[in-house]
N, C-alpha and C. Protein backbone atom coordinates (compact mmCIF):
# COMPACT_ATOMS: atom_id res chain seq x y z
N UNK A 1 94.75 53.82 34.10
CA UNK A 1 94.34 52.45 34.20
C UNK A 1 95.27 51.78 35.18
N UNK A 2 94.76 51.26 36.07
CA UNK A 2 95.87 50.75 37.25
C UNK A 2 95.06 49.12 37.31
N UNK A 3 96.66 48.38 37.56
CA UNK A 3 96.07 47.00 37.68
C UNK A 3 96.31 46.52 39.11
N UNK A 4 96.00 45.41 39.16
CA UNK A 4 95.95 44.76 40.70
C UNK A 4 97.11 43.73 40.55
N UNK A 5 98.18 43.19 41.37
CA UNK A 5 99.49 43.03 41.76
C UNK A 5 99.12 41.90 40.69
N UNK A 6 97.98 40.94 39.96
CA UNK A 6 98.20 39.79 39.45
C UNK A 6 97.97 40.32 37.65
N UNK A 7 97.73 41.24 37.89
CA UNK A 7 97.97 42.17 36.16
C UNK A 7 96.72 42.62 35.61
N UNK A 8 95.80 42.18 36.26
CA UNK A 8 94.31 42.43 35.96
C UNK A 8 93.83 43.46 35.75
N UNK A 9 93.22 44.47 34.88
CA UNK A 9 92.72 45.60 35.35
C UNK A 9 91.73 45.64 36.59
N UNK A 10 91.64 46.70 37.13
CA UNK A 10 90.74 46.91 38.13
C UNK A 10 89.48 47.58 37.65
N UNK A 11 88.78 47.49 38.31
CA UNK A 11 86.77 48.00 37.75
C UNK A 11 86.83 46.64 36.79
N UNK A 12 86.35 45.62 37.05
CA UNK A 12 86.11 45.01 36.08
C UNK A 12 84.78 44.77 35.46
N UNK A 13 84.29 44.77 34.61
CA UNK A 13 82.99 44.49 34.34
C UNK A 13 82.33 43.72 35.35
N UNK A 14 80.80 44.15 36.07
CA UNK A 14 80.35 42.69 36.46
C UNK A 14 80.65 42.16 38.03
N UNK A 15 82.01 43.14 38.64
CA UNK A 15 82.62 43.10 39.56
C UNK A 15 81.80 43.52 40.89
N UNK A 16 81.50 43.83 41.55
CA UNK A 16 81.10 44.74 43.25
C UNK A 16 79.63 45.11 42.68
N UNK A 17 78.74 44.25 41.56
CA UNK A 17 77.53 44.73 41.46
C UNK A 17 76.65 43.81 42.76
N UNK A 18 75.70 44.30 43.17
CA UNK A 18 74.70 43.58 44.17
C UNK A 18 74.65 42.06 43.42
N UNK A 19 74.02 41.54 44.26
CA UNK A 19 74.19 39.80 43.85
C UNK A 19 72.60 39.48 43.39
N UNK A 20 72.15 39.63 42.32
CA UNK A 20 70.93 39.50 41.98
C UNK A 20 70.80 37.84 41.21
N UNK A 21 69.57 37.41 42.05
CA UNK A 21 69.42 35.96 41.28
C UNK A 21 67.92 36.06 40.11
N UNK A 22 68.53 34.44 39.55
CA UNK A 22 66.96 34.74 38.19
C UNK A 22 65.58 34.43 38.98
N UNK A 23 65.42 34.02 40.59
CA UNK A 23 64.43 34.16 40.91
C UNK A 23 63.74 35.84 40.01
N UNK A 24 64.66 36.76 40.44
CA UNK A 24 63.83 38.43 40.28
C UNK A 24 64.69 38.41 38.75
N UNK A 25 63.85 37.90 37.72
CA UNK A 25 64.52 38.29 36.23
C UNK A 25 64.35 40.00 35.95
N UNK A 26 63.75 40.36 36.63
CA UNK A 26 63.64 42.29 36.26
C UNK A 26 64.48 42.26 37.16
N UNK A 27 64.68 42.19 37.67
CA UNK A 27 66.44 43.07 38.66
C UNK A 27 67.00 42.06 38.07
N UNK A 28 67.67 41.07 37.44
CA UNK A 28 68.60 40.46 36.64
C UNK A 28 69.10 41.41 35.78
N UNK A 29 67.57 41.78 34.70
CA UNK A 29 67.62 42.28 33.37
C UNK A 29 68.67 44.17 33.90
N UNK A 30 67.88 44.37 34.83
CA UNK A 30 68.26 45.23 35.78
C UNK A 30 70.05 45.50 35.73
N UNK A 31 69.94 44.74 36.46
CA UNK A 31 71.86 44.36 36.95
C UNK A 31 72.87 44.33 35.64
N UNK A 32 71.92 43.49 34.81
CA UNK A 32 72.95 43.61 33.22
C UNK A 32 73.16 44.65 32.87
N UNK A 33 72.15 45.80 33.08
CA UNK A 33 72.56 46.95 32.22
C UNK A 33 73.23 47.69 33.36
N UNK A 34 73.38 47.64 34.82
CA UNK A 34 74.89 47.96 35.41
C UNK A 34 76.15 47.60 35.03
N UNK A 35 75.69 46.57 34.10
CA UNK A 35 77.05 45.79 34.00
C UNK A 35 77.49 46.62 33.17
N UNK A 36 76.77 46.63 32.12
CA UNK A 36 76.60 47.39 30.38
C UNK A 36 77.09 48.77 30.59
N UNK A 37 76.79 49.18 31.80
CA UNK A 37 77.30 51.06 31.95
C UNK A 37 78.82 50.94 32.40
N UNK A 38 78.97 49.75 33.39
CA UNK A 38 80.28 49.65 33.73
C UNK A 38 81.44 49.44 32.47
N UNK A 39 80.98 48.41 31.98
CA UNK A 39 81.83 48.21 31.03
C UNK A 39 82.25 49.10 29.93
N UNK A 40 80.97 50.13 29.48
CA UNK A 40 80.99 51.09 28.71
C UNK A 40 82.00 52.13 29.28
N UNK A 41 82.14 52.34 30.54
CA UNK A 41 82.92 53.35 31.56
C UNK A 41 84.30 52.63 31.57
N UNK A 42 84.55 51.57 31.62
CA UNK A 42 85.69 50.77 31.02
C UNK A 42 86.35 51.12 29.95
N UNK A 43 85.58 50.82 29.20
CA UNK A 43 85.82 51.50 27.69
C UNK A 43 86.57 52.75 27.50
N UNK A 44 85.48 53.46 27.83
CA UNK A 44 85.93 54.88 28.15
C UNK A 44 87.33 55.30 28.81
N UNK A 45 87.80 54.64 29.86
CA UNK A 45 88.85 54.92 30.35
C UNK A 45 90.11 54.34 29.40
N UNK A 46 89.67 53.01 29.10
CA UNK A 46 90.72 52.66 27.85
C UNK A 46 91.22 53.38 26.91
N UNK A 47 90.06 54.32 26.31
CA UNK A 47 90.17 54.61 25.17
C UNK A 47 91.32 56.12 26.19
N UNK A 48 90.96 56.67 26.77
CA UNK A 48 91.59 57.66 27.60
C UNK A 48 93.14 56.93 27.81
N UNK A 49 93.42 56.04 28.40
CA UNK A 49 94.82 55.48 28.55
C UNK A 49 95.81 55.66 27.48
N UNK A 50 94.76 54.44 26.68
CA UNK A 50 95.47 54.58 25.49
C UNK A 50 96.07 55.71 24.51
N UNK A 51 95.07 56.89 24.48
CA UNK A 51 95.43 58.33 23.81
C UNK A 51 96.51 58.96 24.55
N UNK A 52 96.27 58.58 26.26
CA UNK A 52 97.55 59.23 26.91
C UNK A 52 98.90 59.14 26.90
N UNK A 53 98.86 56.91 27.03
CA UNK A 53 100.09 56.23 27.37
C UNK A 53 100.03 55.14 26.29
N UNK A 54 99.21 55.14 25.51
CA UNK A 54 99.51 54.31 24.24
C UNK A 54 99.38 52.71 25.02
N UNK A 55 99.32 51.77 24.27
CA UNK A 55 99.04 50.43 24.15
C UNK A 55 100.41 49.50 24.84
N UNK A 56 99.64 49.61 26.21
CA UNK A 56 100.76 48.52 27.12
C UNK A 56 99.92 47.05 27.75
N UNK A 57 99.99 46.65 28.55
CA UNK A 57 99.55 45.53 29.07
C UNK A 57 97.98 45.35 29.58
N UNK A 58 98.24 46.83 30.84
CA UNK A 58 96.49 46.97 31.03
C UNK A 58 95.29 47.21 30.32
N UNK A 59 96.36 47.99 29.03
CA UNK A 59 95.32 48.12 27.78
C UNK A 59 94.41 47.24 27.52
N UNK A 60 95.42 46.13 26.77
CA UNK A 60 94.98 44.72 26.64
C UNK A 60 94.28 44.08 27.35
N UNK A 61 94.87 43.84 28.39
CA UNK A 61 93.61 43.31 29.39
C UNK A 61 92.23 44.08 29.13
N UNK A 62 92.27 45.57 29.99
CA UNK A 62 90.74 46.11 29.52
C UNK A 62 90.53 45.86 28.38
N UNK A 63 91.02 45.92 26.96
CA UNK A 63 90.10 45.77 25.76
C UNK A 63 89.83 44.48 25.79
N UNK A 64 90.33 42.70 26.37
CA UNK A 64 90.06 41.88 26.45
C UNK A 64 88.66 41.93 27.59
N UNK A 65 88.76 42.30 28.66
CA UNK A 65 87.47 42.53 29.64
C UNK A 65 86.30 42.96 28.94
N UNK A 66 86.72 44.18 28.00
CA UNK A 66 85.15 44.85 27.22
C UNK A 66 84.88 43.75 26.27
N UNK A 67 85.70 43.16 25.21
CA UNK A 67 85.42 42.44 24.68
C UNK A 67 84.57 40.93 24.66
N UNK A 68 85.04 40.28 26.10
CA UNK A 68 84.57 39.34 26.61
C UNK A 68 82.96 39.70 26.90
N UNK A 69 82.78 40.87 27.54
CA UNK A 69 81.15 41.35 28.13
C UNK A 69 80.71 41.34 26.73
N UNK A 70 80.82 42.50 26.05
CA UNK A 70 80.32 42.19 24.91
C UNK A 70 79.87 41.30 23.83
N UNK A 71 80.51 40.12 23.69
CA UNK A 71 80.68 39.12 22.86
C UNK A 71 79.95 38.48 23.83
N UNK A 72 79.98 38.22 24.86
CA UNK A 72 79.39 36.73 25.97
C UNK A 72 78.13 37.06 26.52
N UNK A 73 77.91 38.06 27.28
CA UNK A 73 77.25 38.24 28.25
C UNK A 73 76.30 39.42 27.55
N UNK A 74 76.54 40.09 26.89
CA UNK A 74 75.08 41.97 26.64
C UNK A 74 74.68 40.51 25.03
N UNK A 75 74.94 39.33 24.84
CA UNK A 75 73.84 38.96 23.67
C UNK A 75 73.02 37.98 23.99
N UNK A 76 73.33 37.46 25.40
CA UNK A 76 72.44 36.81 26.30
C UNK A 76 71.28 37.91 26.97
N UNK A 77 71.56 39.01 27.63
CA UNK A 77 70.56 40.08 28.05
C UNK A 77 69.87 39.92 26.65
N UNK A 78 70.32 41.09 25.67
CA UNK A 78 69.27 40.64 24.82
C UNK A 78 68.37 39.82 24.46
N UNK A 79 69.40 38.41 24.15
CA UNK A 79 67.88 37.64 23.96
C UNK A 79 67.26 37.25 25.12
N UNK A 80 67.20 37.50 25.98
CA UNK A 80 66.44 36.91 27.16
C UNK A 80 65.30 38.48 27.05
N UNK A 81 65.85 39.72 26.75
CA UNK A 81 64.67 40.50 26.49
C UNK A 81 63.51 40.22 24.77
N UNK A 82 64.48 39.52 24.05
CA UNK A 82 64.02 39.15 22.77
C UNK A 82 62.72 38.21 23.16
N UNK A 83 62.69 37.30 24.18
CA UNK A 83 62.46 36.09 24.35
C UNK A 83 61.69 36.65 25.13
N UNK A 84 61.55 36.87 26.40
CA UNK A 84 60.85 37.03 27.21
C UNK A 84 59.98 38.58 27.77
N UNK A 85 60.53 39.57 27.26
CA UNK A 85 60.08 40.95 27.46
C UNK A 85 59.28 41.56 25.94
N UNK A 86 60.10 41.50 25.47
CA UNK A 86 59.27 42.28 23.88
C UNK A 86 57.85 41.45 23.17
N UNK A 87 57.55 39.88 23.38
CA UNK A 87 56.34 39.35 23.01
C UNK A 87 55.55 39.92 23.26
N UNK A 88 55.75 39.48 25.02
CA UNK A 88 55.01 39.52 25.87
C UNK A 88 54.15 41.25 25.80
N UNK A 89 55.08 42.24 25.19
CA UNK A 89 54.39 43.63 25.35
C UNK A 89 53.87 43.62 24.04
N UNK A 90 54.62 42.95 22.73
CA UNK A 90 53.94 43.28 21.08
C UNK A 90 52.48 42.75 21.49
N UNK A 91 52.08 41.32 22.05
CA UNK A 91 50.92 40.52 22.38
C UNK A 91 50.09 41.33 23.20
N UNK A 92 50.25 42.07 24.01
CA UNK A 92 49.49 42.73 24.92
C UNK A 92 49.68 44.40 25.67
N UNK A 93 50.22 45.18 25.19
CA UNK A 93 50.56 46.26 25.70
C UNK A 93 49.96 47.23 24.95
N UNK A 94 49.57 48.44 25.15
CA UNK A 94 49.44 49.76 24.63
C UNK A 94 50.18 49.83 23.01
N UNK A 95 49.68 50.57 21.99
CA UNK A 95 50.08 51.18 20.79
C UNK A 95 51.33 51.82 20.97
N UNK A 96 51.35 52.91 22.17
CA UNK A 96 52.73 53.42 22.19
C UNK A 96 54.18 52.50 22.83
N UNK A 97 53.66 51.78 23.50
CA UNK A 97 54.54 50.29 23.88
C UNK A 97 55.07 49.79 23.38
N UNK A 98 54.15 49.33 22.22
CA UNK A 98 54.68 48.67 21.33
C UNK A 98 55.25 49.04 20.27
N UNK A 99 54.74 49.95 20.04
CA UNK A 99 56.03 51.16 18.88
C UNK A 99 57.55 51.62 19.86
N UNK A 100 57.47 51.54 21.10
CA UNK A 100 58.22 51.36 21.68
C UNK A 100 59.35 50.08 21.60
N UNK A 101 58.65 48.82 22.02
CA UNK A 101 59.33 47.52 21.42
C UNK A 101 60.18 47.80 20.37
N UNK A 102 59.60 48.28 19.18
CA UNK A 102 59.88 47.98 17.85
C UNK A 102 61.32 48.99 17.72
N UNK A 103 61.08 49.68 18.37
CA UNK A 103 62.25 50.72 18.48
C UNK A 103 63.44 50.24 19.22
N UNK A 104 63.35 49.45 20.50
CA UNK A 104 63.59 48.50 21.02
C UNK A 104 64.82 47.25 20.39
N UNK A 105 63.63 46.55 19.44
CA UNK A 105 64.42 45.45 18.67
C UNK A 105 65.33 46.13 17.66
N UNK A 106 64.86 47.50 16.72
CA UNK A 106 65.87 47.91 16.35
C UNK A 106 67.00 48.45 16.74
N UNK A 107 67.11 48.87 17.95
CA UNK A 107 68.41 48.79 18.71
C UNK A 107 69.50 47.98 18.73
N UNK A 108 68.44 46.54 18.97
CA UNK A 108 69.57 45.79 18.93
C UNK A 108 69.91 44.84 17.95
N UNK A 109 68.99 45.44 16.41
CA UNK A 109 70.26 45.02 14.82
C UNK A 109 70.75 45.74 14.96
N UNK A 110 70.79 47.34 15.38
CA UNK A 110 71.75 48.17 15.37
C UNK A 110 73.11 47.77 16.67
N UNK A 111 72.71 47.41 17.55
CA UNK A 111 73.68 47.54 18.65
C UNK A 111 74.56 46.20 18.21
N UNK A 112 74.14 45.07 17.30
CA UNK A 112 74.86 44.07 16.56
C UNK A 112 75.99 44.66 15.79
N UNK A 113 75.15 45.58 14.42
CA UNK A 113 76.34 45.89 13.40
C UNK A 113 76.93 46.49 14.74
N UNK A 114 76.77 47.91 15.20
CA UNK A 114 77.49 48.93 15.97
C UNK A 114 79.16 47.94 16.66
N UNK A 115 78.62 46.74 17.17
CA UNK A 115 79.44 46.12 18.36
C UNK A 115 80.48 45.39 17.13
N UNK A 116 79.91 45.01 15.88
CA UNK A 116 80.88 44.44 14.70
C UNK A 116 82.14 45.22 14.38
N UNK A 117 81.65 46.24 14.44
CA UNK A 117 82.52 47.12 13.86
C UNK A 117 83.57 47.93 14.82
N UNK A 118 82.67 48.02 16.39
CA UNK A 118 83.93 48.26 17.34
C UNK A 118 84.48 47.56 17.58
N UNK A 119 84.14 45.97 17.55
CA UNK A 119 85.77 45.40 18.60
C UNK A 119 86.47 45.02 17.54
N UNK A 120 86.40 45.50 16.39
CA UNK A 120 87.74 45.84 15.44
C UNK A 120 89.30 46.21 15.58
N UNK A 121 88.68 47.71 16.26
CA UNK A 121 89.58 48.38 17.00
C UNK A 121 90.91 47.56 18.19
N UNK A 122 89.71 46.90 19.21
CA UNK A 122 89.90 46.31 20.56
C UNK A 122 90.70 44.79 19.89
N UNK A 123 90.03 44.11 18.85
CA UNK A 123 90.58 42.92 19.01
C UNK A 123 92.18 43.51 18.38
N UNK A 124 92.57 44.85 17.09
CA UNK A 124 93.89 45.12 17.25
C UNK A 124 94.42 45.09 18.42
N UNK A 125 94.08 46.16 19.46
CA UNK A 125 95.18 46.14 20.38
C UNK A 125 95.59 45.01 21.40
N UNK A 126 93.91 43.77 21.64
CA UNK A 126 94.69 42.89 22.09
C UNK A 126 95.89 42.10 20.90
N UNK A 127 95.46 42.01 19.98
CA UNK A 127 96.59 40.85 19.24
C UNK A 127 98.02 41.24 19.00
N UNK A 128 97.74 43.10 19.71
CA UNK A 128 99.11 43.96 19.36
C UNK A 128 99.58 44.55 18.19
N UNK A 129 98.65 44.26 17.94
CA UNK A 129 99.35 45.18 15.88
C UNK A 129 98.87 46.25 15.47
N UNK A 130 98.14 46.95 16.45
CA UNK A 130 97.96 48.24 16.88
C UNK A 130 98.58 49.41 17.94
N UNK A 131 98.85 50.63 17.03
CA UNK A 131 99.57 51.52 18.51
C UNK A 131 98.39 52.26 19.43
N UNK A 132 97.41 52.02 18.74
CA UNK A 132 95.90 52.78 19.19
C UNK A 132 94.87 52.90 18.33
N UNK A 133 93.43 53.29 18.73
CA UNK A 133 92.76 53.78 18.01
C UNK A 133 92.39 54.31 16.59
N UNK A 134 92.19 53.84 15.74
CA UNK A 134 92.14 54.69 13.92
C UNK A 134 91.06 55.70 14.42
N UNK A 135 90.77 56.79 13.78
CA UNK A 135 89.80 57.62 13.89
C UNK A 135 88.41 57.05 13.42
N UNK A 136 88.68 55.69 12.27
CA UNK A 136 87.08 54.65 12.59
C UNK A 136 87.19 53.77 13.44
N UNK A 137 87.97 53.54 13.88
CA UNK A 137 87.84 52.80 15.30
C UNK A 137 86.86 53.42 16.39
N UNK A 138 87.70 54.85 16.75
CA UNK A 138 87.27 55.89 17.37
C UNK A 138 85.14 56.21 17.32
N UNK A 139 85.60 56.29 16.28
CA UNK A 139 84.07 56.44 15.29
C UNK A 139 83.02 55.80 16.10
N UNK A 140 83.56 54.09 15.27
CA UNK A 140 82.72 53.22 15.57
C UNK A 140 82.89 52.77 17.13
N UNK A 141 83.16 53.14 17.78
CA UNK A 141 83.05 52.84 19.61
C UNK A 141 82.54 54.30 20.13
N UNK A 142 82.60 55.45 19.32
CA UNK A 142 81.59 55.69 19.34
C UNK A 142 80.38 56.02 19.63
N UNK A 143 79.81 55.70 18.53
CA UNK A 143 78.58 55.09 17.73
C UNK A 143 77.92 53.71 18.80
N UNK A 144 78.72 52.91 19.12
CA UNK A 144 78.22 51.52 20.15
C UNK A 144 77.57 52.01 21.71
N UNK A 145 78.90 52.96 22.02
CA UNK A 145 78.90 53.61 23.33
C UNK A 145 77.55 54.02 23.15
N UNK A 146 77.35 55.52 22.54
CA UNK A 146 76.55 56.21 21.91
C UNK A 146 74.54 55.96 22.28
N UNK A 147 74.56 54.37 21.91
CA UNK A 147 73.14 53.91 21.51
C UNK A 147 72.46 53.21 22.50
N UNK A 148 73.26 52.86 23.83
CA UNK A 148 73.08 52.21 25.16
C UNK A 148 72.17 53.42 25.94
N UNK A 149 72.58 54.40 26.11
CA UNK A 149 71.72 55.07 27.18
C UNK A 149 70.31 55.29 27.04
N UNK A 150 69.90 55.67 26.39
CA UNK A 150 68.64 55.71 25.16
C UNK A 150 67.69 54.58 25.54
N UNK A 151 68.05 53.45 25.09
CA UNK A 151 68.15 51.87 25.38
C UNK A 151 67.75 51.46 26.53
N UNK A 152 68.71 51.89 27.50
CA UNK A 152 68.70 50.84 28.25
C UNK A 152 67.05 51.97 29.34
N UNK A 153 67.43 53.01 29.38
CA UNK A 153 66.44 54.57 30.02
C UNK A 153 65.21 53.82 29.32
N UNK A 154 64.87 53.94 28.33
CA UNK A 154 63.37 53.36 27.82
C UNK A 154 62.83 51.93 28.36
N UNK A 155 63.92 50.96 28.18
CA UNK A 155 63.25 49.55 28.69
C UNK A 155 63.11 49.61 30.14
N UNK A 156 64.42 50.55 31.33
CA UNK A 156 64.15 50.49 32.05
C UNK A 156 63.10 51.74 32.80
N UNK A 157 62.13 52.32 31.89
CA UNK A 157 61.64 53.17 32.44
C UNK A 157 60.34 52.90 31.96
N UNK A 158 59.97 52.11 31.09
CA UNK A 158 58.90 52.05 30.16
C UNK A 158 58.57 50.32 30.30
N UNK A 159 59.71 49.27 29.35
CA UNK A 159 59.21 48.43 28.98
C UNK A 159 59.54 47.24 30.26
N UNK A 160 60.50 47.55 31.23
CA UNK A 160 60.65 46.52 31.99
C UNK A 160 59.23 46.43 32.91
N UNK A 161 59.05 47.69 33.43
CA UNK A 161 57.29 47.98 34.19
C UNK A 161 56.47 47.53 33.13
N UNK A 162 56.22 47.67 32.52
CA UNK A 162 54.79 47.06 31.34
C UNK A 162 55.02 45.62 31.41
N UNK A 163 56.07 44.78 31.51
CA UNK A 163 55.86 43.59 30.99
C UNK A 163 55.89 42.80 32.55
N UNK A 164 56.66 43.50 33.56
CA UNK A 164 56.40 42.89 34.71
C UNK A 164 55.14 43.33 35.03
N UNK A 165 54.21 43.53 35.14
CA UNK A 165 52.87 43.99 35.25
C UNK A 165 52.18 42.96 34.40
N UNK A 166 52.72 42.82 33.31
CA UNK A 166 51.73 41.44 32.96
C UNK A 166 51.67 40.22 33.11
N UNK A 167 53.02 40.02 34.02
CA UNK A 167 53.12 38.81 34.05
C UNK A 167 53.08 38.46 35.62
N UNK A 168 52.28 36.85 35.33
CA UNK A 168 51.59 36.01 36.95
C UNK A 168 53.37 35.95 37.75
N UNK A 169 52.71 35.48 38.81
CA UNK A 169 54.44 35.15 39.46
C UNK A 169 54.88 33.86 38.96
N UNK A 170 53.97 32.84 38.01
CA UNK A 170 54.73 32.32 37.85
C UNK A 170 55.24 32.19 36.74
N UNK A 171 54.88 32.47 36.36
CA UNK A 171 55.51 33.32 34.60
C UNK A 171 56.95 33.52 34.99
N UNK A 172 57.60 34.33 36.12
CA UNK A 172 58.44 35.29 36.29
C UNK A 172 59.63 34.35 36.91
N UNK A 173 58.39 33.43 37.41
CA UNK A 173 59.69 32.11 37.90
C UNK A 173 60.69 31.00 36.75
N UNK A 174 59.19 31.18 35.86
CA UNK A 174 59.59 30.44 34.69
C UNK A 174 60.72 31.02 33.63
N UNK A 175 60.45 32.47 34.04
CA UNK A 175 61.54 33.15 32.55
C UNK A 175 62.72 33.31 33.71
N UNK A 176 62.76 33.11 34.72
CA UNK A 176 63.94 33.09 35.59
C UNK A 176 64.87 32.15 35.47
N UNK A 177 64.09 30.82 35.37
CA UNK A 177 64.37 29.86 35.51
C UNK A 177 64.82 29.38 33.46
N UNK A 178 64.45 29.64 32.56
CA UNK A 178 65.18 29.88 31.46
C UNK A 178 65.93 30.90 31.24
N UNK A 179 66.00 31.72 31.83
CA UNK A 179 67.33 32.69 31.84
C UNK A 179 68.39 31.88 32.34
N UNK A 180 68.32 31.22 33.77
CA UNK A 180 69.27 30.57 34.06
C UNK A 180 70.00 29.46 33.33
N UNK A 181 68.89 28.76 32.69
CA UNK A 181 69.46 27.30 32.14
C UNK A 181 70.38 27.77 30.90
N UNK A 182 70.03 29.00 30.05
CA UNK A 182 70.23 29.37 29.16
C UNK A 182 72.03 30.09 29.52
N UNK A 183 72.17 30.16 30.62
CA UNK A 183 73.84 30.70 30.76
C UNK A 183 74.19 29.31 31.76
N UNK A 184 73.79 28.13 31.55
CA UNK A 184 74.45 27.15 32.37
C UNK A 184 74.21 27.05 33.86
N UNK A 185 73.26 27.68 34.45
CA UNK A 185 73.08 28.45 35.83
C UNK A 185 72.51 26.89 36.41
């Protein structure tokens, strides 16, 4: 884990991705889950540091970086797919689509508890009263890591095409345009 001269970790979530606006909410929805792999790859290296060199500064920072995406930003994606992608296919899409959806929304009660129970781990080592990882720490990050690829491969292979297909352009302006208002944009 190497930081940059002002202490920051480097790769940061969210960082050197293309600059996508909510005009194109499917390359938005798109871009989040770059974010979502990055950060997960974040993770990953943390958890690697930490087993190597144990719990120093950059630690913290990265488990503060994953934490922040997580908590702020992957429960906004969701509901903006809650809101605007999964109706729209339960209301009008194919049988297997929509058993799709449903598989979908259960992801993400699951990807809720899953994310409860990892930054357990993360909020120890930022507050410091951790030397690393518990083996349910371990577990449960996981288990979080774990349930994203699956996820994100189906909506973006299946449900993001089905629902942009049903919708007029201006539909697309409109859920753009509440995506935005909805993060202050």
């Amino acid at each position: 884990m190497s930081a940059t001269p002002s202490g920051t970790a480097r790769h940061l979530p969210g960082f050197s991705a293309p600059a996508v606006g909510f005009e194109q909410p499917f390359a938005m929805l798109e871009a989040c889950h770059e974010r979502v792999l990055r950060t997960l790859a974040l993770l990953d290296r943390l958890r690697a540091h930490v087993r190597a060199q144990g719990v120093d500064d950059d630690a913290r920072q990265a488990a503060r970086d994953v934490l922040r995406y997580f908590d702020m930003a992957a429960p906004l994606h969701h509901e903006d797919e809650e809101l605007h992608v999964f109706p729209l296919l339960l209301a009008q899409a194919t049988p297997a689509l929509k058993a799709l959806v449903l598989r979908l929304q259960q992801d993400h009660v699951a990807m809720t508890a899953d994310w409860a129970a990892a930054r357990v781990g993360l909020l120890a080592l930022v507050e410091g009263g951790a030397p690393g990882f518990t083996p349910q720490d371990e577990a449960a990050l996981d288990r979080f890591s774990g349930r994203y690829g699956a996820h994100i491969e189906a909506e973006e292979g299946a449900a993001y095409p089905a629902a942009a297909a049903l919708l007029p352009p201006a539909s697309l302006v409109a859920m753009g345009r509440e995506m935005a208002t909805r993060r202050g944009a």
